[in-house]
Protein backbone atom coordinates (compact mmCIF):
# COMPACT_ATOMS: atom_id res chain seq x y z
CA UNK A 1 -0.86 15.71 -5.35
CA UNK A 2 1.85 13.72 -3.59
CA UNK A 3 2.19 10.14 -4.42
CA UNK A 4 1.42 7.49 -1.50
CA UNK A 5 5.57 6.67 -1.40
CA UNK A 6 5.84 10.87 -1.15
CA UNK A 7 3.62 10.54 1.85
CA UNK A 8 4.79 7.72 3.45
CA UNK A 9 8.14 9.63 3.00
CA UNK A 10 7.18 12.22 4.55
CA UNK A 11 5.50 11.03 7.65
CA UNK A 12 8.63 9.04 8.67
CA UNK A 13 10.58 12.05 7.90
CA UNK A 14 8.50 13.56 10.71
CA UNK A 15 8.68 10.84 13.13
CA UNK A 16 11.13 10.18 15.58
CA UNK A 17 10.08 7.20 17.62
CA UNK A 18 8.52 4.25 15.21
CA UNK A 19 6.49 0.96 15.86
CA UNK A 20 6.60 -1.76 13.32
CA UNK A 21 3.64 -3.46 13.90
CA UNK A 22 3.43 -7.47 12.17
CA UNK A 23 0.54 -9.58 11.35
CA UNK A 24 0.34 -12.82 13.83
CA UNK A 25 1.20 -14.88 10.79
CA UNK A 26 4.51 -13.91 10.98
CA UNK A 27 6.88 -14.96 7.54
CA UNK A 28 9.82 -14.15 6.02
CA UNK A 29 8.66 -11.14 3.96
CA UNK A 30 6.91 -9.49 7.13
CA UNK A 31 10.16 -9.97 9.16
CA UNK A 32 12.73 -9.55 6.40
CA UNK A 33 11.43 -6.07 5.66
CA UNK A 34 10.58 -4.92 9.21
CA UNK A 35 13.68 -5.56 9.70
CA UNK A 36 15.22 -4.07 6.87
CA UNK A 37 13.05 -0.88 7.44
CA UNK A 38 14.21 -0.63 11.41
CA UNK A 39 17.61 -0.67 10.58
CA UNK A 40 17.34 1.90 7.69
CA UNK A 41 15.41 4.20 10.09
CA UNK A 42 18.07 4.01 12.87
CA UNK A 43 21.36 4.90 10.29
CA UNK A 44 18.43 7.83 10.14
CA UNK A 45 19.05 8.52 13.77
CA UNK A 46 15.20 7.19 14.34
CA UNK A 47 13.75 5.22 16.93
CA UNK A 48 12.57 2.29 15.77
CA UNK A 49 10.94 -1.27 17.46
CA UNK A 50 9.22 -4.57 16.02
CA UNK A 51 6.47 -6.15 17.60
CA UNK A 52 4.27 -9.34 16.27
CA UNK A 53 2.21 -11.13 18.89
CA UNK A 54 3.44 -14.63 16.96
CA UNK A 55 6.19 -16.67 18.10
CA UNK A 56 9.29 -16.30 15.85
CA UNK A 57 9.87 -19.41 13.82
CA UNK A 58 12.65 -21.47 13.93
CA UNK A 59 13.67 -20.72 10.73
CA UNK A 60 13.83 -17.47 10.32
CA UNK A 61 16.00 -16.62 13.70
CA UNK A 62 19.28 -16.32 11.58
CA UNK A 63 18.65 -13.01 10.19
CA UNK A 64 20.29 -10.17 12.08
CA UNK A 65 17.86 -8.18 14.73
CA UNK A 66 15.13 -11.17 14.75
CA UNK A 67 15.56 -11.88 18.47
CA UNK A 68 14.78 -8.17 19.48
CA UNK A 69 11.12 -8.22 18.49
CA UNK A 70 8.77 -7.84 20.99
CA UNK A 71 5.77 -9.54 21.54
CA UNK A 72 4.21 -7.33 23.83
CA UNK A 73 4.14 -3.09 23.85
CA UNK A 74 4.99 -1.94 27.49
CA UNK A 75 5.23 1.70 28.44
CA UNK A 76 3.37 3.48 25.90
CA UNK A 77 3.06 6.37 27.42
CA UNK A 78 3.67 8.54 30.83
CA UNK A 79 0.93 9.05 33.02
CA UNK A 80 1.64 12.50 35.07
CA UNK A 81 0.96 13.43 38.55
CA UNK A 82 0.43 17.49 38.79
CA UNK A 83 -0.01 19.01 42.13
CA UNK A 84 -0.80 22.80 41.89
CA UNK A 85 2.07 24.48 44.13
CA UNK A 86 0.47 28.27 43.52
CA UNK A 87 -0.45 28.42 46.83
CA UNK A 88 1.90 25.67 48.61
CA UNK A 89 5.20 25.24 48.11
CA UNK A 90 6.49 21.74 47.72
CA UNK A 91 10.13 21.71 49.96
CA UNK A 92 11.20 18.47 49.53
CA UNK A 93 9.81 15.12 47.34
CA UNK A 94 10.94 11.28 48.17
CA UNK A 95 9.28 8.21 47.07
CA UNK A 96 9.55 4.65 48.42
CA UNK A 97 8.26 1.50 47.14
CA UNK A 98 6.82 -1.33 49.50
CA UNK A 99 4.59 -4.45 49.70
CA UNK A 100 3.97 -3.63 45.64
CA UNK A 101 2.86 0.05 46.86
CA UNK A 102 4.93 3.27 45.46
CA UNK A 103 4.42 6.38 47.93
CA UNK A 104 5.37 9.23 46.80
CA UNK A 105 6.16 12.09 50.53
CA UNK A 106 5.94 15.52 49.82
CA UNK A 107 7.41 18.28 52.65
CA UNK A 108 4.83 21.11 52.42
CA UNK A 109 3.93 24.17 55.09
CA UNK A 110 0.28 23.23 54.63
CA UNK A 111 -1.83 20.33 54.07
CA UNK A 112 -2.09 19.58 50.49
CA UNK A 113 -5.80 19.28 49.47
CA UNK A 114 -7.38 16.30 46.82
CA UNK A 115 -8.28 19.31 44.77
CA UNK A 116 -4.41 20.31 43.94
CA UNK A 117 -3.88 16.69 42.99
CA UNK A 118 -4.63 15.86 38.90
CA UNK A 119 -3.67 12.52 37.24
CA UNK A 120 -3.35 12.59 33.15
CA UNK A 121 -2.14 10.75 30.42
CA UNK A 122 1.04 12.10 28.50
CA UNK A 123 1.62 11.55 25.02
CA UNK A 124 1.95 8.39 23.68
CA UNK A 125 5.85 6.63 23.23
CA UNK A 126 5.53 6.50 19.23
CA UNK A 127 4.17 8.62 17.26
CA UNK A 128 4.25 6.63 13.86
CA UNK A 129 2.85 2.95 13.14
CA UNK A 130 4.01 1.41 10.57
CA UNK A 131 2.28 -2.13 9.96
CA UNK A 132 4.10 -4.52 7.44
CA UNK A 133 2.00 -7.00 5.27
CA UNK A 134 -1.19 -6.69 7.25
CA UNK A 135 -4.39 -6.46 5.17
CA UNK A 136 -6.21 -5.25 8.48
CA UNK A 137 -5.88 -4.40 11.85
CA UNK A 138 -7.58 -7.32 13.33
CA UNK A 139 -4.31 -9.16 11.70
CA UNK A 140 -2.37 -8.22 14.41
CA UNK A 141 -3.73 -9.59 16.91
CA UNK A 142 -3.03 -9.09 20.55
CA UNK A 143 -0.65 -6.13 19.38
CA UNK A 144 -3.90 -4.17 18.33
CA UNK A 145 -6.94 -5.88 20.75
CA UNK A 146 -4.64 -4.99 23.79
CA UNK A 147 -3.77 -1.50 22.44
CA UNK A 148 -6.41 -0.03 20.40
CA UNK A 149 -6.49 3.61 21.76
CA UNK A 150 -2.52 3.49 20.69
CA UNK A 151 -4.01 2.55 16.74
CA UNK A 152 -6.66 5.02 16.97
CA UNK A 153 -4.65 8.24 18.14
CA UNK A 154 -1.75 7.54 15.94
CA UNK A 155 -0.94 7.95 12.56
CA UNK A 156 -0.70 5.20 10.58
CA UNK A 157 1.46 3.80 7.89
CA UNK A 158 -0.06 0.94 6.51
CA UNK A 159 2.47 -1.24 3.52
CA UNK A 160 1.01 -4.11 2.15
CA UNK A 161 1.28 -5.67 -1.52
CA UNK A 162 -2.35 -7.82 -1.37
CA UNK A 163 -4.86 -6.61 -3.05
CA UNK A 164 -7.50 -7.77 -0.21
CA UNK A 165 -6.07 -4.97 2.02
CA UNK A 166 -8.49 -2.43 3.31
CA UNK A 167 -6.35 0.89 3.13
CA UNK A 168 -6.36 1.57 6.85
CA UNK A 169 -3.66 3.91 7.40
CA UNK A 170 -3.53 7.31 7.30
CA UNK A 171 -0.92 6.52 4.34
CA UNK A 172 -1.63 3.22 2.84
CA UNK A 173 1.03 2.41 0.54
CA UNK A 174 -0.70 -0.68 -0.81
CA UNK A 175 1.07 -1.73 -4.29
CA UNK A 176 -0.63 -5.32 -5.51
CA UNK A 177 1.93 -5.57 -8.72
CA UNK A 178 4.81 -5.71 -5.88
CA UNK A 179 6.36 -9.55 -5.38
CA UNK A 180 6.07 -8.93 -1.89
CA UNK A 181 6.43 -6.12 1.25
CA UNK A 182 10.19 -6.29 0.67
CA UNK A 183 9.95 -4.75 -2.67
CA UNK A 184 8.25 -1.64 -1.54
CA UNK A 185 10.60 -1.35 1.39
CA UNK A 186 13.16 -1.09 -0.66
CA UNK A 187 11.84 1.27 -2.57
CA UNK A 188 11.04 3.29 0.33
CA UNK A 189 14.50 3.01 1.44
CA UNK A 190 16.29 4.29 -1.75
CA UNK A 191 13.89 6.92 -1.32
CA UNK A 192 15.04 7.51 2.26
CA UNK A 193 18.86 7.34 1.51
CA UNK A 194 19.53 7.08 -2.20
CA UNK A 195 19.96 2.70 -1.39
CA UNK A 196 23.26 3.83 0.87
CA UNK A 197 21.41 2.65 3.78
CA UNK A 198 21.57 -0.74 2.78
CA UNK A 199 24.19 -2.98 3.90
CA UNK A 200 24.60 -6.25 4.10
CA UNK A 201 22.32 -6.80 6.68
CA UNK A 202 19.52 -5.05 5.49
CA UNK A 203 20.22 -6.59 1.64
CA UNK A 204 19.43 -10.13 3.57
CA UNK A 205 16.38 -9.13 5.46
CA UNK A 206 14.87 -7.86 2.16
CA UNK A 207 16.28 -10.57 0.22
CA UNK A 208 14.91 -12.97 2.44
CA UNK A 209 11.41 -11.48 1.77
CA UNK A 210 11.77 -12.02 -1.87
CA UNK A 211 12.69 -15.74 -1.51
CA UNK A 212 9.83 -16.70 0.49
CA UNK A 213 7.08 -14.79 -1.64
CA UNK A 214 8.45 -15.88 -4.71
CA UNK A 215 8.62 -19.86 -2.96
CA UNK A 216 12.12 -18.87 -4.35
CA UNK A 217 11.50 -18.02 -7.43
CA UNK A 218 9.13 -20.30 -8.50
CA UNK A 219 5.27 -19.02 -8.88
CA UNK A 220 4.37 -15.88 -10.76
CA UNK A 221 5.62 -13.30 -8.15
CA UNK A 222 8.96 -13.37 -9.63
CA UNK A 223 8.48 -10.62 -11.89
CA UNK A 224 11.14 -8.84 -13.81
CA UNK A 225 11.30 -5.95 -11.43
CA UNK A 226 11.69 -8.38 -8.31
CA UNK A 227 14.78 -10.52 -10.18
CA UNK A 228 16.40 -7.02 -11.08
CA UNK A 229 15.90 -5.92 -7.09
CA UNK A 230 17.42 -9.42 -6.31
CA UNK A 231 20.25 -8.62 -8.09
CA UNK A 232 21.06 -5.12 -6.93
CA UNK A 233 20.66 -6.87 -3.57
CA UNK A 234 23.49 -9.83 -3.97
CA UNK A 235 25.77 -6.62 -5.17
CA UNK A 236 25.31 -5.05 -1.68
CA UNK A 237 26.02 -8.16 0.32
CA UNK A 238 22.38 -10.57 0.46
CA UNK A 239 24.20 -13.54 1.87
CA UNK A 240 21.66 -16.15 -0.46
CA UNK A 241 23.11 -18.75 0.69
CA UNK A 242 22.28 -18.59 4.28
CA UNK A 243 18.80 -17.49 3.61
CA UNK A 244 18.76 -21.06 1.19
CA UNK A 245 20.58 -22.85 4.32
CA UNK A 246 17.96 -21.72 6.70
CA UNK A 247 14.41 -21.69 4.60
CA UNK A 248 14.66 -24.55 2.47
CA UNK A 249 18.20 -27.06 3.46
CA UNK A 250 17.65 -27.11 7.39
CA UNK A 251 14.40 -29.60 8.02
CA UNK A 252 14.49 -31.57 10.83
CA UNK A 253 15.21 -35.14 10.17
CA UNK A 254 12.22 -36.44 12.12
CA UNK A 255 9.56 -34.13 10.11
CA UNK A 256 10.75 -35.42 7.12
CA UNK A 257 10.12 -39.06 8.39
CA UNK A 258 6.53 -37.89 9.66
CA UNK A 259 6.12 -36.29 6.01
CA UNK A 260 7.46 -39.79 4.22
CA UNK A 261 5.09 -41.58 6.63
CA UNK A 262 2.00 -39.42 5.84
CA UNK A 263 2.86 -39.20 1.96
CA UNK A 264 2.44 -43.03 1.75
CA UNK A 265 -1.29 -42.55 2.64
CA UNK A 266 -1.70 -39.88 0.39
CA UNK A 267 -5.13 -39.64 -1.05
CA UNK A 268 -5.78 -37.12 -4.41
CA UNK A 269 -8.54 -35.82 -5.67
CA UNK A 270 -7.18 -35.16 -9.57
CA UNK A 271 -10.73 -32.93 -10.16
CA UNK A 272 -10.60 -31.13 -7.69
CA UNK A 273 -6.78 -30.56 -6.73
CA UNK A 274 -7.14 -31.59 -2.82
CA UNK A 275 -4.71 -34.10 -1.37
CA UNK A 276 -5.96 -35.49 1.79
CA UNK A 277 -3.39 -37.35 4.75
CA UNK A 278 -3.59 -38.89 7.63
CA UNK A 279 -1.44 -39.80 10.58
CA UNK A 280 -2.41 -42.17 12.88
CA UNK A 281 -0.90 -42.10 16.39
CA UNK A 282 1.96 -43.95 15.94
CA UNK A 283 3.23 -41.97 13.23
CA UNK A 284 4.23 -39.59 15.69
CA UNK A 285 5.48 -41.68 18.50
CA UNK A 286 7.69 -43.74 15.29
CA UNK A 287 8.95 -40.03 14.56
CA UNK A 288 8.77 -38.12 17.74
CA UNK A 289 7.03 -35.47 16.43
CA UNK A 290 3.29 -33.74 17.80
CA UNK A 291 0.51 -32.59 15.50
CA UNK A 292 2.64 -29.22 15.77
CA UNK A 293 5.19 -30.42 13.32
CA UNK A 294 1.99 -31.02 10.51
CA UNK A 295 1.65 -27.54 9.19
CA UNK A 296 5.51 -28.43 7.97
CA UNK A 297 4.38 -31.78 6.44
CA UNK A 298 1.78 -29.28 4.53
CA UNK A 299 4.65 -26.88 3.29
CA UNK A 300 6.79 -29.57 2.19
CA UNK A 301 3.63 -31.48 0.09
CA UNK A 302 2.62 -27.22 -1.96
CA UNK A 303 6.98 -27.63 -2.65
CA UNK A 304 6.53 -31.10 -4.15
CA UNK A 305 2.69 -30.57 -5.79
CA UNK A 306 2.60 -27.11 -6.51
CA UNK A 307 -0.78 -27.39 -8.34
CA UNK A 308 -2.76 -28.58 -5.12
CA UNK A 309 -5.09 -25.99 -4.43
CA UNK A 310 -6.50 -27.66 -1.07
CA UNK A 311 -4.39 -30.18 1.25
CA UNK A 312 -5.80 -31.66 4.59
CA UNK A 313 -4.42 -33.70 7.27
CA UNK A 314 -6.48 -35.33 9.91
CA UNK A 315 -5.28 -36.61 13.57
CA UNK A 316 -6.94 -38.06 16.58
CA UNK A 317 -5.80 -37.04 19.94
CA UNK A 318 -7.59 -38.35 23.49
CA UNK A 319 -10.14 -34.93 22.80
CA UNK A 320 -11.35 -36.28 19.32
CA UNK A 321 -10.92 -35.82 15.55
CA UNK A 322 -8.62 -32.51 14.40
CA UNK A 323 -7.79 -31.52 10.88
CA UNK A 324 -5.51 -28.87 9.40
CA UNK A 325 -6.43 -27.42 5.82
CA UNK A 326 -4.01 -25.28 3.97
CA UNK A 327 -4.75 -23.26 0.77
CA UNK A 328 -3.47 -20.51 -1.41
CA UNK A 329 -7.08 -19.65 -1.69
CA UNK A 330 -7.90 -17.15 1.49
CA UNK A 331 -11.75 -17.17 0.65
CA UNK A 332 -12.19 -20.92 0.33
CA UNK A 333 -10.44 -21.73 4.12
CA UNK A 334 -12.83 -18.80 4.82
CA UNK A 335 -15.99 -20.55 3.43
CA UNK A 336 -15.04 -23.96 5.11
CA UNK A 337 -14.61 -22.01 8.17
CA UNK A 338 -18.29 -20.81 8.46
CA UNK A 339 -19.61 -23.95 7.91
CA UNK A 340 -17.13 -25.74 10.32
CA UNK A 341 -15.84 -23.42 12.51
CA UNK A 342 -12.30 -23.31 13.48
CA UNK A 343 -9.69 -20.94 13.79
CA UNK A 344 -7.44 -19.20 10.33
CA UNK A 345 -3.53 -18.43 10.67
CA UNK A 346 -0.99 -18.55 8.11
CA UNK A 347 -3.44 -19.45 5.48
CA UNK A 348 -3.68 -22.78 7.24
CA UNK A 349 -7.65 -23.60 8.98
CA UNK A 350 -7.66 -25.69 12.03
CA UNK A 351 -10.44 -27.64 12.42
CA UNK A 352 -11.95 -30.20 15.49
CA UNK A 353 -14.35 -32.24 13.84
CA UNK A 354 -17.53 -33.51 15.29
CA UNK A 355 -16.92 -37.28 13.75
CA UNK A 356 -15.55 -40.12 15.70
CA UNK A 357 -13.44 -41.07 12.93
CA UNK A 358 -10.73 -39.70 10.44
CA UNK A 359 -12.68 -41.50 7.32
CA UNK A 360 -15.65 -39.73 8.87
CA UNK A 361 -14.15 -36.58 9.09
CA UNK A 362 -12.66 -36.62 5.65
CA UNK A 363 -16.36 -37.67 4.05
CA UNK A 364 -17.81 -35.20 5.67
CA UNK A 365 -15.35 -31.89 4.84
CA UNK A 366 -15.35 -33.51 1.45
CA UNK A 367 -19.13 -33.26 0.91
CA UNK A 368 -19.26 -29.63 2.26
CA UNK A 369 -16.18 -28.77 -0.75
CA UNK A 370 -18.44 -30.83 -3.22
CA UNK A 371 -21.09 -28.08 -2.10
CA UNK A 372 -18.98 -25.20 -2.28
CA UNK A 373 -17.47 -26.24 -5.93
């Protein structure tokens, strides 16, 4: 029986024209190694795009191929106009296009007849889907809602390295002992090419995938096997540097006020690991920052506390009370969000509370935790 890196081998050994398909909470693991993969596949002489329904972040726009992902799929397939010429010749065919109209004249002896006319789908543009650190399909958002029939009539190749993934593919190469997505890729490319497909280039992308699942080489991820792949990675060209530069030494000046602002208010819970903040409304008009530049004032509080397990900042704008909870824990933002409501992306739960004030708000998520403990 073949192994699910001999299958996934040998469906993109099959497959000519290939969709990468990325979870809306796009990182640097999801994009390093789509990346990586796309420009393995095309050294292959494979066809191979990159779509995510999530903006690209700032951050990660210095690696090589990041600004040609697209955020929308657009001519999936052909849709074919037969006319049955057994008994009428067609002598002549011209088409014009006016007033957002296309008609299409056709020079016949006889009057063609509705009958002879037949519109029908071709095949579809790809004919492999690969999706990249997505434990589902609803992960993808718009991608999938907008082109389900495309996700049902195609094969699937689903990579992932969390355990909460529910083996959706047709080929689910799913390995939970992996650091991250970019380790597998990289497997999967030696596999394709004997690791001479990787250049410098693709030794970033997948490098870059390492760094951020590993919080650069800080939490448990960072295994043995992932250090040893970072290695063999420098050797081909990962420029670690730049991926440092870009993930962890470029942060706008102004956050970094908003975060020193916020941090002075800083309420912790020692018990029960949750740091609460809260920004008033001249915190951002002192920084020029929006309540868009918080979930980096969360990011930069897990890099200084690494043992928080829950952190929440609260905000007022003219339409009430809003709070953003971030947690390593999927299935407690989960738990808060059927109580509460709210909206989950990029582990992070956004939250419009129903209190007038941010004390109020805080007391009250904090009694629902209390319940949930």
């Amino acid at each position: 029986m073949l192994t699910p890196q001999q299958q996934a081998l040998d469906l993109i050994q099959k497959s000519h024209n290939i969709l990468i398909a990325l979870p809306e909470s796009l990182n640097g693991d999801s994009l390093g190694s789509a990346l990586a993969l796309q420009g393995a596949l095309k050294k292959l002489n494979k066809k191979a795009e990159i779509a995510c329904a999530d903006n690209l972040p700032e951050k990660l726009k210095f690696l090589i191929g990041a600004d040609s992902i697209k955020k929308d799929l657009s001519a999936l397939r052909d849709f074919i106009i037969s006319i049955d010429t057994s008994q009428n010749k067609i002598s002549r065919l011209r088409y014009e296009t006016a007033s957002n109209v296309l008609k299409i004249f056709l020079a016949t002896p006889q009057k063609i007849q509705q009958q002879d006319i037949k519109l029908e789908s071709g095949p579809f543009y790809y004919d492999l889907i690969i999706t990249l650190d997505a434990p589902d399909l609803e992960s993808l958002g718009q991608i999938f809602i907008s082109h389900s029939e495309l996700f049902f009539n195609k094969s699937i190749l689903n990579i992932d390295h969390k355990a909460g993934n529910e083996y959706f593919g047709e080929v689910n190469l799913v390995e939970p002992t992996a650091a991250a997505c970019a380790e597998i890729v990289a497997g999967l490319i030696e596999k394709l090419g004997q690791d001479l497909l990787i250049d410098a280039a693709i030794a970033t992308s997948l490098f870059t995938g390492l760094i951020v699942k590993t919080n650069c080489w800080q939490n448990a991820k960072a295994t043995p096997q992932a250090l040893n792949l970072a290695s063999a990675l420098i050797i081909k060209g990962a420029d670690q540097e730049t991926i440092i530069k870009y993930l962890y030494k470029t942060k706008p000046l102004n956050c970094l006020k908003l975060w020193g602002r916020l941090l002075g208010r800083l309420e912790f819970n020692e018990q029960q690991k949750i740091a609460w903040l809260f920004s008033q409304k001249e915190d951002f008009a002192a920084t020029n920052t929006t309540p868009d530049d918080l979930p980096f004032v969360l990011d930069e509080l897990y890099d200084l506390f690494p043992m928080i397990n829950l952190s929440v900042v609260f905000w007022q704008n003219n339409d009430g009370v809003w709070a953003l909870a971030q947690s390593k824990n999927a299935e407690r933002l989960q738990k808060i969000a059927m109580e509460m409501g709210g909206s989950i992306k990029n582990n992070r739960l956004m939250i419009k509370s129903d209190q007038a004030s941010l004390s109020g708000a805080k007391d009250k998520l904090a009694i629902l935790l209390n319940s949930l403990a």
